[in-house]
PDB file of N, CA and C in Angstrom:
ATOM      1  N   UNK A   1     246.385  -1.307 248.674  1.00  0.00           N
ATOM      2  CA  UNK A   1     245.549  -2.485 248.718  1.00  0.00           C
ATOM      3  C   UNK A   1     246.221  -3.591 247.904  1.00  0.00           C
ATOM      4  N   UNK A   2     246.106  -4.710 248.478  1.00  0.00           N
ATOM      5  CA  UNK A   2     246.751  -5.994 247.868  1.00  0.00           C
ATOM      6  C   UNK A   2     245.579  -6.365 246.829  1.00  0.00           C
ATOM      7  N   UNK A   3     246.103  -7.162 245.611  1.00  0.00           N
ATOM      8  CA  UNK A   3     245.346  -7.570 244.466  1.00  0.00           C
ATOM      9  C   UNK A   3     245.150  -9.353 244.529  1.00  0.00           C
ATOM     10  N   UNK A   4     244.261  -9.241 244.526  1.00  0.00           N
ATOM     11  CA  UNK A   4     244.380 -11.316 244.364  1.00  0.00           C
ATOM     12  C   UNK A   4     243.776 -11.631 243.183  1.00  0.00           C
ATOM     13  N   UNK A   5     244.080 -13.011 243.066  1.00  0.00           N
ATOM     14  CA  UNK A   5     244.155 -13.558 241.739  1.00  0.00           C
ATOM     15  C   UNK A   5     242.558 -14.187 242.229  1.00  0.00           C
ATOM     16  N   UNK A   6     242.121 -14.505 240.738  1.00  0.00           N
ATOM     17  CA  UNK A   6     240.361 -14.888 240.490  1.00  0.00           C
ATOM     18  C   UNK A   6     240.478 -16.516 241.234  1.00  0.00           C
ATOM     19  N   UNK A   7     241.700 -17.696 241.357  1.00  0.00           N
ATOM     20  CA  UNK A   7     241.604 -18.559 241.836  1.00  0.00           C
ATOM     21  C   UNK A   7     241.218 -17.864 243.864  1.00  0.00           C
ATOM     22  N   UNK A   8     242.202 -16.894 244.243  1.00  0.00           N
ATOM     23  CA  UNK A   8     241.623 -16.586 245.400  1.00  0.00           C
ATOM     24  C   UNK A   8     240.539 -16.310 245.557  1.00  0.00           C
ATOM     25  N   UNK A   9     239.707 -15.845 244.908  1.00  0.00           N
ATOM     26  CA  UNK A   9     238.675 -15.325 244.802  1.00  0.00           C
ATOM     27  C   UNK A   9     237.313 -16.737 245.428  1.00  0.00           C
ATOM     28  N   UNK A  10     238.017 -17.309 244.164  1.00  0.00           N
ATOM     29  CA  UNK A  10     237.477 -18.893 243.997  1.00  0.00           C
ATOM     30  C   UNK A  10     237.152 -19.535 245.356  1.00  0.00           C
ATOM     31  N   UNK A  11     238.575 -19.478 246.354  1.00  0.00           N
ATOM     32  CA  UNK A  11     238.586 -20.139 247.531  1.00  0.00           C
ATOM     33  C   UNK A  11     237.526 -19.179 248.681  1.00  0.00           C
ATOM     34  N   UNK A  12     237.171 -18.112 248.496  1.00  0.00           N
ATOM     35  CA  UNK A  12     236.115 -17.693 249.421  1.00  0.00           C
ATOM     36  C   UNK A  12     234.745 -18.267 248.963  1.00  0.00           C
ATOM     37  N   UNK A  13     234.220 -19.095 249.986  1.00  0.00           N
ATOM     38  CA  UNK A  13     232.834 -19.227 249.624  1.00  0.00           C
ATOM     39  C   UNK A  13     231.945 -18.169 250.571  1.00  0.00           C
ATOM     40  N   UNK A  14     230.937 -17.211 250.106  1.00  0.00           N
ATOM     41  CA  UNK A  14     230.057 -16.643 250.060  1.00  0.00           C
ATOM     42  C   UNK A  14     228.622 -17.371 249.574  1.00  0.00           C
ATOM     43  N   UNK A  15     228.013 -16.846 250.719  1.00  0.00           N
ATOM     44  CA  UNK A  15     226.723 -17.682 250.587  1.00  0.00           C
ATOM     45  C   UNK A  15     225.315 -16.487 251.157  1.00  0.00           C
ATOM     46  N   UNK A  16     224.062 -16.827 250.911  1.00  0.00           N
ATOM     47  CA  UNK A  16     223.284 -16.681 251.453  1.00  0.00           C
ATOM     48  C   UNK A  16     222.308 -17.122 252.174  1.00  0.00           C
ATOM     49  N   UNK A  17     222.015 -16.797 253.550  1.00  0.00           N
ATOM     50  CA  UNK A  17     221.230 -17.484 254.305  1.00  0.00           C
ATOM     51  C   UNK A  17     220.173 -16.380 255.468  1.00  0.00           C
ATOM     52  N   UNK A  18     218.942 -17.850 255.789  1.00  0.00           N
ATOM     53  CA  UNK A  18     218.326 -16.653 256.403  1.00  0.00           C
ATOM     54  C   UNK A  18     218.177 -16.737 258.227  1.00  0.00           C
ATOM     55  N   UNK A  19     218.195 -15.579 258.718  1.00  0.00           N
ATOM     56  CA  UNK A  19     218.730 -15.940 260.068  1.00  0.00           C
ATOM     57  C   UNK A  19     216.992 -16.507 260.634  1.00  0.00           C
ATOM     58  N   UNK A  20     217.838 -17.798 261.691  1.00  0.00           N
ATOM     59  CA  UNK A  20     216.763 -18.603 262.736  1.00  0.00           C
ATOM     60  C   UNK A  20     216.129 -17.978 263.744  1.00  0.00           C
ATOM     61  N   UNK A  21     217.460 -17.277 264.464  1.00  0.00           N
ATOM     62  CA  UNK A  21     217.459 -17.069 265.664  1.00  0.00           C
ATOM     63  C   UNK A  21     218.407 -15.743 265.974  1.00  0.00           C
ATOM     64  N   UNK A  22     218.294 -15.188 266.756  1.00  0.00           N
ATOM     65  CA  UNK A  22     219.243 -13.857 267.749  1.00  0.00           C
ATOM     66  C   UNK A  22     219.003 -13.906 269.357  1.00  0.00           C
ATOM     67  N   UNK A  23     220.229 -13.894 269.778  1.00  0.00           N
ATOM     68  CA  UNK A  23     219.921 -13.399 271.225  1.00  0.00           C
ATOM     69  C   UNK A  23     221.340 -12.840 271.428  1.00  0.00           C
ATOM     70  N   UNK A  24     221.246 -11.802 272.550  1.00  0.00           N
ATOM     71  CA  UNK A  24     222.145 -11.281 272.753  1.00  0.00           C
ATOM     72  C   UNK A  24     223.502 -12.076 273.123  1.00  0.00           C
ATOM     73  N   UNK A  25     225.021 -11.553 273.108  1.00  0.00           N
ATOM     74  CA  UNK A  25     225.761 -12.248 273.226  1.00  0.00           C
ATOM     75  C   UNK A  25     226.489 -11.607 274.834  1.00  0.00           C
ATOM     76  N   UNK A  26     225.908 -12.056 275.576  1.00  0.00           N
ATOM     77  CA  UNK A  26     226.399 -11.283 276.725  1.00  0.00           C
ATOM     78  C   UNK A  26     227.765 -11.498 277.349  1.00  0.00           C
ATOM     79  N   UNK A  27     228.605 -12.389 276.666  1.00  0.00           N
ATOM     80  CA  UNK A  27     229.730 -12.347 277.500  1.00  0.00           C
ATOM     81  C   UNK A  27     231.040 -12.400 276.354  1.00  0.00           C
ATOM     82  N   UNK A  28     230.555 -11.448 275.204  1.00  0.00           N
ATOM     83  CA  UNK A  28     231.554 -11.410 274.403  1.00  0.00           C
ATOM     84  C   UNK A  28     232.184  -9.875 274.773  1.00  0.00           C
ATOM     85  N   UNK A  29     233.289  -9.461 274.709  1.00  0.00           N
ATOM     86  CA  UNK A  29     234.216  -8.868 274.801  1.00  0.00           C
ATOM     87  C   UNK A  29     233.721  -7.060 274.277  1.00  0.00           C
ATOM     88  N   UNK A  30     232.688  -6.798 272.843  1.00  0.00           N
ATOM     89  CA  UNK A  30     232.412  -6.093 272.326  1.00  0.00           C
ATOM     90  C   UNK A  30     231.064  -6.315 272.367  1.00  0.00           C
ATOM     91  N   UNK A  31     229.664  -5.466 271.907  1.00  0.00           N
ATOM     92  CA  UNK A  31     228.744  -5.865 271.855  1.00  0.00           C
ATOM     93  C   UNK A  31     228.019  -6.656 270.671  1.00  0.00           C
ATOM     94  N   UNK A  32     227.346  -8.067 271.201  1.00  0.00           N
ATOM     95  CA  UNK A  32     227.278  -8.614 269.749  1.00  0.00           C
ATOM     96  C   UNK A  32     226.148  -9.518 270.103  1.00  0.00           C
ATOM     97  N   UNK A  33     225.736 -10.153 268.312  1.00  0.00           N
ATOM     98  CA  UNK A  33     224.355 -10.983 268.973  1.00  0.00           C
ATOM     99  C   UNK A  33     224.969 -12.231 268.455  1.00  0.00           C
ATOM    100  N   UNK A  34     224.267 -13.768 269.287  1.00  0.00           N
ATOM    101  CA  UNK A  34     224.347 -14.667 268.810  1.00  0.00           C
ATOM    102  C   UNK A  34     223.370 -15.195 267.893  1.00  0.00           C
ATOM    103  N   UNK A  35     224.020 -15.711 266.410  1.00  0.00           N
ATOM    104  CA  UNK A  35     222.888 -16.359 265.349  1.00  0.00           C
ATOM    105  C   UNK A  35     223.018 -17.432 264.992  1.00  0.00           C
ATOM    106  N   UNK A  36     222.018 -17.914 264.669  1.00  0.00           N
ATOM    107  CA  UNK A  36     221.533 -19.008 263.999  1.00  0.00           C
ATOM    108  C   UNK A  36     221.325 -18.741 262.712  1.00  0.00           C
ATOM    109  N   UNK A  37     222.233 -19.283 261.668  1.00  0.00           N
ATOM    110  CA  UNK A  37     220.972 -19.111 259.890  1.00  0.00           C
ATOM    111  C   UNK A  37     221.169 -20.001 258.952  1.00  0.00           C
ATOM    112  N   UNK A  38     220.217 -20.251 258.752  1.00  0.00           N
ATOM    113  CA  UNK A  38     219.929 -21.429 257.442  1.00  0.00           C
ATOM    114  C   UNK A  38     220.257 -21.125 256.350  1.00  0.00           C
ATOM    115  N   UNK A  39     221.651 -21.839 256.448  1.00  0.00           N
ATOM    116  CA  UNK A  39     222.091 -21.708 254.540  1.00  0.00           C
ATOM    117  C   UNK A  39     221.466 -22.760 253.776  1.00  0.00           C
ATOM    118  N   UNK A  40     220.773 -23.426 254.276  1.00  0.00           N
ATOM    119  CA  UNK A  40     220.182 -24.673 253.070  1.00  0.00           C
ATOM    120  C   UNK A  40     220.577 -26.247 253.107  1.00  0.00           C
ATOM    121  N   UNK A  41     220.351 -27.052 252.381  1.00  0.00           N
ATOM    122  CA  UNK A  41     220.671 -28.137 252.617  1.00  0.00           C
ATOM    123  C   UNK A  41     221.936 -28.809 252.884  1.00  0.00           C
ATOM    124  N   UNK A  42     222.780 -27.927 252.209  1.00  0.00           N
ATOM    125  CA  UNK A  42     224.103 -28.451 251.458  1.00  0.00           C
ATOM    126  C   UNK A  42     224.861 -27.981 252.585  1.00  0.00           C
ATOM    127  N   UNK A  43     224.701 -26.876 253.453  1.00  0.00           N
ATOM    128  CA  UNK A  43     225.877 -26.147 253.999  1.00  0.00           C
ATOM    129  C   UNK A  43     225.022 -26.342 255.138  1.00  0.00           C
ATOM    130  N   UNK A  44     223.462 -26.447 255.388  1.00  0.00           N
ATOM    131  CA  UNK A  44     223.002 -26.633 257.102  1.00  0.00           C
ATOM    132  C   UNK A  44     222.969 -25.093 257.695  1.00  0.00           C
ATOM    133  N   UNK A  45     222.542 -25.577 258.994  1.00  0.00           N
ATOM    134  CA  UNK A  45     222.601 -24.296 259.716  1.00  0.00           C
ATOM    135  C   UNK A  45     223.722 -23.817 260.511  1.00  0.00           C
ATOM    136  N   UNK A  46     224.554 -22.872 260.369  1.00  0.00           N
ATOM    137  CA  UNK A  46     225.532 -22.643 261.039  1.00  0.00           C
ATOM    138  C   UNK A  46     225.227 -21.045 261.935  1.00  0.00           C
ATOM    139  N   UNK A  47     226.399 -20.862 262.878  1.00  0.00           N
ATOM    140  CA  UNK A  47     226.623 -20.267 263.775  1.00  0.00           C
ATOM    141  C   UNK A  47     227.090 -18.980 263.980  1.00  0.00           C
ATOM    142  N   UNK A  48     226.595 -17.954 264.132  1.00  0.00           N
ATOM    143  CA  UNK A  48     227.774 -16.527 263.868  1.00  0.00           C
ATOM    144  C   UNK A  48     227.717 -15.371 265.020  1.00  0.00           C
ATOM    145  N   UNK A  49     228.394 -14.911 265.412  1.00  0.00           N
ATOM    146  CA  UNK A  49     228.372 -13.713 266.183  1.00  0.00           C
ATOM    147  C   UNK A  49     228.936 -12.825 265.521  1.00  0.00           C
ATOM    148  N   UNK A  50     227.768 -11.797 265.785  1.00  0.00           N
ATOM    149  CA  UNK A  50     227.851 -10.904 264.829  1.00  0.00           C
ATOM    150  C   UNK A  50     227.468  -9.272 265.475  1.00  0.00           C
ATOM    151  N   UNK A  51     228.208  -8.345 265.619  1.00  0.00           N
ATOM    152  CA  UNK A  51     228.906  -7.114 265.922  1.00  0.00           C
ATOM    153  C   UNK A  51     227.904  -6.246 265.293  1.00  0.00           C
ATOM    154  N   UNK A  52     226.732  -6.278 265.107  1.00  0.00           N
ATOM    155  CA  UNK A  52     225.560  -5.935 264.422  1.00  0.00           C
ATOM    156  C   UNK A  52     224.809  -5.083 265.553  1.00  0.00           C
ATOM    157  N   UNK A  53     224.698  -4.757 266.710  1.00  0.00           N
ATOM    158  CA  UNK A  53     223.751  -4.243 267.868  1.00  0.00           C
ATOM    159  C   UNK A  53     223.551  -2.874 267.734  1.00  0.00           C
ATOM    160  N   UNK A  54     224.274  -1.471 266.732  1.00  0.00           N
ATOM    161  CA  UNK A  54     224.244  -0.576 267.065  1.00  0.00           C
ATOM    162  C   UNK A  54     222.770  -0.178 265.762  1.00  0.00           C
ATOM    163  N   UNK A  55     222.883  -0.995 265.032  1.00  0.00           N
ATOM    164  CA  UNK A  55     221.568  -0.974 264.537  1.00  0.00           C
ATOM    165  C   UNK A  55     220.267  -1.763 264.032  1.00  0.00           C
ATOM    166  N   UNK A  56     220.627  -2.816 264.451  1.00  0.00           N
ATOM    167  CA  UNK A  56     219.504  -4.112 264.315  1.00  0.00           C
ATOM    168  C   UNK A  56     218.923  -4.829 266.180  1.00  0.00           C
ATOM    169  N   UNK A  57     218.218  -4.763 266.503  1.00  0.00           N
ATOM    170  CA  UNK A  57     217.297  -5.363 267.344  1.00  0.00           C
ATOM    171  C   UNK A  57     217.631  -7.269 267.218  1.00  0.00           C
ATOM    172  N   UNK A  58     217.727  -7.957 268.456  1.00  0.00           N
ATOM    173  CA  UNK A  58     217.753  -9.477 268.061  1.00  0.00           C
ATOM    174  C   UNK A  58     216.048  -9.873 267.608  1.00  0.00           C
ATOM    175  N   UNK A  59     214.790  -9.200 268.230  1.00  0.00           N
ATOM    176  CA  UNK A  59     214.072  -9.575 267.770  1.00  0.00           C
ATOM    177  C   UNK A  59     213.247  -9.260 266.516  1.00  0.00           C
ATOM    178  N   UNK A  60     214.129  -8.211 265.478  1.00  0.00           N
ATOM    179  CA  UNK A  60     213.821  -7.885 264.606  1.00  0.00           C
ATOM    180  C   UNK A  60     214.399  -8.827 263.460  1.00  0.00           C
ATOM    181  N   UNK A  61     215.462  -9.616 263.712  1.00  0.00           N
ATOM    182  CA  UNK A  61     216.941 -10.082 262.379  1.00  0.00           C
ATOM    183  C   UNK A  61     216.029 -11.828 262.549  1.00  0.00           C
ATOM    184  N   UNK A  62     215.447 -12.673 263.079  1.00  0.00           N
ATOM    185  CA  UNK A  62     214.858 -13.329 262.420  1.00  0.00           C
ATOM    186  C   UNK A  62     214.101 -13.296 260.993  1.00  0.00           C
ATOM    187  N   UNK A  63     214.513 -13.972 260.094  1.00  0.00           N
ATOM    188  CA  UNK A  63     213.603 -13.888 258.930  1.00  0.00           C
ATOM    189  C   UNK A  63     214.247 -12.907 257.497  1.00  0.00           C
ATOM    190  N   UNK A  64     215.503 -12.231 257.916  1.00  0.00           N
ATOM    191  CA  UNK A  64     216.060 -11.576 257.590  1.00  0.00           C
ATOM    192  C   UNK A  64     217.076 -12.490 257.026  1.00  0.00           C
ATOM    193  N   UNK A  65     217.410 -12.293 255.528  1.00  0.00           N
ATOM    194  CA  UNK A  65     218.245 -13.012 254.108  1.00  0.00           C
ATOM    195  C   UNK A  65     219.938 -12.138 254.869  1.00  0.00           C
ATOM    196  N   UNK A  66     220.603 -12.739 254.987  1.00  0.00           N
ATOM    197  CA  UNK A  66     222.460 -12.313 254.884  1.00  0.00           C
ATOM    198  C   UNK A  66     222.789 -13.160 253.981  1.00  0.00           C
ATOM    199  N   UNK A  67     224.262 -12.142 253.938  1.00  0.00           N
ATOM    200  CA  UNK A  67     225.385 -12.607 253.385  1.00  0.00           C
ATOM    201  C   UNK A  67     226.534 -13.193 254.257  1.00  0.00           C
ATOM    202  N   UNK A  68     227.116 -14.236 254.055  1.00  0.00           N
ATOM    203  CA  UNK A  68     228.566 -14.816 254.884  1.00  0.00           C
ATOM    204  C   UNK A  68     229.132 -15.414 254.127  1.00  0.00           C
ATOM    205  N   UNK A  69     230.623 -15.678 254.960  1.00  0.00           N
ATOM    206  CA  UNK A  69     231.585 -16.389 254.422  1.00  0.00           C
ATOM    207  C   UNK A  69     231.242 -17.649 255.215  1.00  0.00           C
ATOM    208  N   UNK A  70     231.352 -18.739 254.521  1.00  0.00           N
ATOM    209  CA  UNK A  70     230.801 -20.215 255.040  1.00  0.00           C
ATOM    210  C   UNK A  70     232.324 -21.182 255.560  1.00  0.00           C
ATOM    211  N   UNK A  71     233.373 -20.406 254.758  1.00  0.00           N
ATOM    212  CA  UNK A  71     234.465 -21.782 254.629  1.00  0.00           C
ATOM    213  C   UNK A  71     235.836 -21.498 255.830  1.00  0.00           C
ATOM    214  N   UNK A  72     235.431 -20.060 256.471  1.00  0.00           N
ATOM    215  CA  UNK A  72     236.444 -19.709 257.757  1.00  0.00           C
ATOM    216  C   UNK A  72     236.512 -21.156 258.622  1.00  0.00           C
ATOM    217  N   UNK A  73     237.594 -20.984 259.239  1.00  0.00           N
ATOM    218  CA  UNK A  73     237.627 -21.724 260.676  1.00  0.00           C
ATOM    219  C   UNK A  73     236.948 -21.552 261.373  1.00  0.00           C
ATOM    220  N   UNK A  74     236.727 -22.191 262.075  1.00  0.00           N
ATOM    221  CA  UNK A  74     235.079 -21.702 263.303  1.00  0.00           C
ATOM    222  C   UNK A  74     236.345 -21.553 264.198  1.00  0.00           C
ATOM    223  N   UNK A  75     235.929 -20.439 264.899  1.00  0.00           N
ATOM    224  CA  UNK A  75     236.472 -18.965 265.593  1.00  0.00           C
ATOM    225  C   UNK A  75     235.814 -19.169 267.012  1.00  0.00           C
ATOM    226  N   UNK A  76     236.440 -19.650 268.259  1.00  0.00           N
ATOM    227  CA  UNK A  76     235.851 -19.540 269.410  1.00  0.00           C
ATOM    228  C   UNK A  76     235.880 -17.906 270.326  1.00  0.00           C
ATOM    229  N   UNK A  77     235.100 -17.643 270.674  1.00  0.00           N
ATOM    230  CA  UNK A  77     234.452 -16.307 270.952  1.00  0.00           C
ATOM    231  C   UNK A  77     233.968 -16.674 272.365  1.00  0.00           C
ATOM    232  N   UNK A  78     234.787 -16.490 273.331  1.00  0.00           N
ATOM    233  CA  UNK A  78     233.942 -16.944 274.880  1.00  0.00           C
ATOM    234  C   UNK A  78     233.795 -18.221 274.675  1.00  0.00           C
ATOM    235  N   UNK A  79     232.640 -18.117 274.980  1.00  0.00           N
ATOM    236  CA  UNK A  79     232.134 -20.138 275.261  1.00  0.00           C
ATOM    237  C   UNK A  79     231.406 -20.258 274.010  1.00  0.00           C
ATOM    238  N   UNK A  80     231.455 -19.226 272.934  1.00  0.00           N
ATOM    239  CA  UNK A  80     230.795 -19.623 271.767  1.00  0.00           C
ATOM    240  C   UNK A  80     231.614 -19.777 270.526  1.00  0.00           C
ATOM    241  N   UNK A  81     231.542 -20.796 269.635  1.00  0.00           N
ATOM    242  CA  UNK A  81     231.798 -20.918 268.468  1.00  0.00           C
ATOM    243  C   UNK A  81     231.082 -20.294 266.938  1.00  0.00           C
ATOM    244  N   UNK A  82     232.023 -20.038 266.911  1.00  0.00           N
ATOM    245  CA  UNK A  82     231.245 -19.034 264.968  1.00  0.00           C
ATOM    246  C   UNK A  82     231.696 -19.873 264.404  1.00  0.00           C
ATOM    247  N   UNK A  83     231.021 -20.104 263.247  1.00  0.00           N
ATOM    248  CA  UNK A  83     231.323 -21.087 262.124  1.00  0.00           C
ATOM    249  C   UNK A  83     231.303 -20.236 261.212  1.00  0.00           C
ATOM    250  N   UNK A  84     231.016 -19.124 260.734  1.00  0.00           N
ATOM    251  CA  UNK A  84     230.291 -18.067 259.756  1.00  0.00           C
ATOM    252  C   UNK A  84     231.201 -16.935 259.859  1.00  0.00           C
ATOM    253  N   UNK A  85     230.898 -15.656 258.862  1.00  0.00           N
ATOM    254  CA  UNK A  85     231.392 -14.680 259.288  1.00  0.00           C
ATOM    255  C   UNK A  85     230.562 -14.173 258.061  1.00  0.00           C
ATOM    256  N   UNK A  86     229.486 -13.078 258.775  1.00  0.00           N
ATOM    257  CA  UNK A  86     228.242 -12.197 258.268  1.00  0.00           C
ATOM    258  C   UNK A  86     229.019 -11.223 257.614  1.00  0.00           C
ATOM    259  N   UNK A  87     228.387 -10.800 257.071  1.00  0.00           N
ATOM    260  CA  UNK A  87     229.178  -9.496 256.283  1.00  0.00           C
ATOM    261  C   UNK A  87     228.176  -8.566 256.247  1.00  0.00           C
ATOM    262  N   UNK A  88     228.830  -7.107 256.532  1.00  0.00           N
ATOM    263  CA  UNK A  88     228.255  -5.923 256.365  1.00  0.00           C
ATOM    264  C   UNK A  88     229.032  -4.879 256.018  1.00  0.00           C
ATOM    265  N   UNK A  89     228.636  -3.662 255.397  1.00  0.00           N
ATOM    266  CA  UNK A  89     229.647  -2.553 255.445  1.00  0.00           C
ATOM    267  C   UNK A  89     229.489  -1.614 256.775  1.00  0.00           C
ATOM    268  N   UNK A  90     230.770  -1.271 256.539  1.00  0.00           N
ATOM    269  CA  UNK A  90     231.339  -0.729 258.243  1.00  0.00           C
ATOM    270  C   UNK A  90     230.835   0.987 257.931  1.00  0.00           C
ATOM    271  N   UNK A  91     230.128   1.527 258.852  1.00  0.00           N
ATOM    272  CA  UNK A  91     230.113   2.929 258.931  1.00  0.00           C
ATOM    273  C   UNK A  91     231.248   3.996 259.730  1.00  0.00           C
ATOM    274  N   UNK A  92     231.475   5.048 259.315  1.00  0.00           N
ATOM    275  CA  UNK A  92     231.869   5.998 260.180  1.00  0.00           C
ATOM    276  C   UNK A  92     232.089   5.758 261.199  1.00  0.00           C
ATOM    277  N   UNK A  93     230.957   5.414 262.034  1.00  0.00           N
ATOM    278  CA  UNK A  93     230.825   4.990 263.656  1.00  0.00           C
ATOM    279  C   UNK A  93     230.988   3.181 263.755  1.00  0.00           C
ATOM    280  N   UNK A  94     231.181   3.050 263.398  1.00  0.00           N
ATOM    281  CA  UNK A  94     231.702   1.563 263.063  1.00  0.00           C
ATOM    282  C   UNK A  94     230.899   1.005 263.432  1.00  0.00           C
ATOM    283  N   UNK A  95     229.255   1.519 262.975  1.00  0.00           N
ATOM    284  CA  UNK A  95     227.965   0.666 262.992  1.00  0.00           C
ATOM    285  C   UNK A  95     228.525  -0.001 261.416  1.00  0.00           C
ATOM    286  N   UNK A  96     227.326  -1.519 261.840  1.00  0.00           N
ATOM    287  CA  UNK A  96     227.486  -2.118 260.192  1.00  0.00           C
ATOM    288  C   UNK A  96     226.167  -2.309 259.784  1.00  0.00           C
ATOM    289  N   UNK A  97     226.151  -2.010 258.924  1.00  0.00           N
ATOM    290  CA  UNK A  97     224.736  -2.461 258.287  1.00  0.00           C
ATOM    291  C   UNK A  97     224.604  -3.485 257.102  1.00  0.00           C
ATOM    292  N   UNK A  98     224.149  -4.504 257.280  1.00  0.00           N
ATOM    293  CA  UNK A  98     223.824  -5.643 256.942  1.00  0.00           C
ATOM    294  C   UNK A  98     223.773  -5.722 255.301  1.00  0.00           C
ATOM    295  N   UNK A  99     225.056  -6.676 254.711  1.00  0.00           N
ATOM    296  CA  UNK A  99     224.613  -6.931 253.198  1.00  0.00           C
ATOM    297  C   UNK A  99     223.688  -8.293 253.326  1.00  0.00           C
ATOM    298  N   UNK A 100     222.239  -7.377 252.438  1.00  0.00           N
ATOM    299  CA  UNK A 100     221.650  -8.566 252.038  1.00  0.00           C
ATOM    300  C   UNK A 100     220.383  -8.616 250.494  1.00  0.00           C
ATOM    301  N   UNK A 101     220.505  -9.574 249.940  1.00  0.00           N
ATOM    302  CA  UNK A 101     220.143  -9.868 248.282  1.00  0.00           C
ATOM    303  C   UNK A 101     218.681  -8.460 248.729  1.00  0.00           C
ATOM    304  N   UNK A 102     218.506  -7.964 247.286  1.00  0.00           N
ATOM    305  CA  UNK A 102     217.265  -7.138 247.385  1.00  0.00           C
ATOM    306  C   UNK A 102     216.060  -7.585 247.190  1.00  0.00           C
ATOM    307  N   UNK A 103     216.197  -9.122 247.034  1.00  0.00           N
ATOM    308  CA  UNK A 103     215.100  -9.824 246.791  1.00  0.00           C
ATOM    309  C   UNK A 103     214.805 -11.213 247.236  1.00  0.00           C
ATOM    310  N   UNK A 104     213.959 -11.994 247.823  1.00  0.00           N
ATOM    311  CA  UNK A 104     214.248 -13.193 248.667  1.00  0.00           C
ATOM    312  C   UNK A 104     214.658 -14.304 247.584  1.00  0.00           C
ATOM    313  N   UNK A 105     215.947 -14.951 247.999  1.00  0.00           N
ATOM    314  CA  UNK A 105     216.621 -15.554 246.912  1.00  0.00           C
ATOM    315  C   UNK A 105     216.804 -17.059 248.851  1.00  0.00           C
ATOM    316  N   UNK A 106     217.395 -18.376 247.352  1.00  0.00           N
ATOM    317  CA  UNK A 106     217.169 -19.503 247.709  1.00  0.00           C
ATOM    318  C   UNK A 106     218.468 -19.464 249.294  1.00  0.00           C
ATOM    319  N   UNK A 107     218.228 -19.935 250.491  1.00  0.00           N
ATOM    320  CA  UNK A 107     219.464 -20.511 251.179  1.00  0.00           C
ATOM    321  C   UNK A 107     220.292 -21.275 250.569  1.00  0.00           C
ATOM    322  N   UNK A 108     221.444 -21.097 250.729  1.00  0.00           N
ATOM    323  CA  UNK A 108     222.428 -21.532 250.126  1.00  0.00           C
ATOM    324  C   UNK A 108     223.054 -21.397 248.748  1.00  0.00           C
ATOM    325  N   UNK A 109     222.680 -20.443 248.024  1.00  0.00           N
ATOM    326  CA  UNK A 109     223.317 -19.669 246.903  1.00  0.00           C
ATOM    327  C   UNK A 109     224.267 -19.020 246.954  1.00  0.00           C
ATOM    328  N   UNK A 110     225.090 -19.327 246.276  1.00  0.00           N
ATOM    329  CA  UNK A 110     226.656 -19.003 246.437  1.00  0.00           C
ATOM    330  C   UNK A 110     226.746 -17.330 245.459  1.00  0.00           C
ATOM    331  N   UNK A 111     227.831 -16.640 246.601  1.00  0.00           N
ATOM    332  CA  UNK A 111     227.842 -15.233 245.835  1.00  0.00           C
ATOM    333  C   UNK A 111     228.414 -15.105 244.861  1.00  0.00           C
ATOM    334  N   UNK A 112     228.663 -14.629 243.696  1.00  0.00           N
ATOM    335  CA  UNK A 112     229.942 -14.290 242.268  1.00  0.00           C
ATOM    336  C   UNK A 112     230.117 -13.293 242.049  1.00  0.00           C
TER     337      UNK A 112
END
């Protein structure tokens, strides 16, 4: 494993936000949903597809607090654009299950 320095560290912004919206992403390559989530004033609502289907429902992940990286390139995916990139840990079966705060905390709070 490569080591980075605390300025790299620096340059990832991590944020929290809560998702708007889900619907399926039907013409992406792997199975995935399209989101909507409100990071807050400062950062707005941005865009993510997210590889999440083997254990979350789209009409369950409304209302639901994540974690993302805010400062990627927005990543075209089919005819859709990600601005985001959700984070979860990867299982065995390369289900992911969703990092998110254990307690409802503000949109747009940056991770440390």
């Amino acid at each position: 494993m490569d080591t980075i320095t605390w300025n790299d560290f620096e340059k990832v912004h991590i944020h929290v936000g809560t998702i708007l919206s889900a619907s399926v992403f039907e013409k992406a390559r792997n199975p995935a949903y399209k989101l909507e989530i409100d990071f807050g004033p400062e950062i707005g609502i941005l865009r993510s597809s997210a590889q999440i289907t083997q254990l979350y429902e789209p009409g369950a992940l409304p209302g639901k607090q994540v974690v993302a990286v805010v400062n990627f390139p927005v990543k075209q995916i089919a005819n859709f654009f990600s601005e985001c990139l959700v984070l979860g840990v990867v299982g065995e079966g390369k289900e992911i299950v969703l990092l998110q705060p254990d307690r409802p905390v503000k949109n747009g709070h940056r991770i440390a």
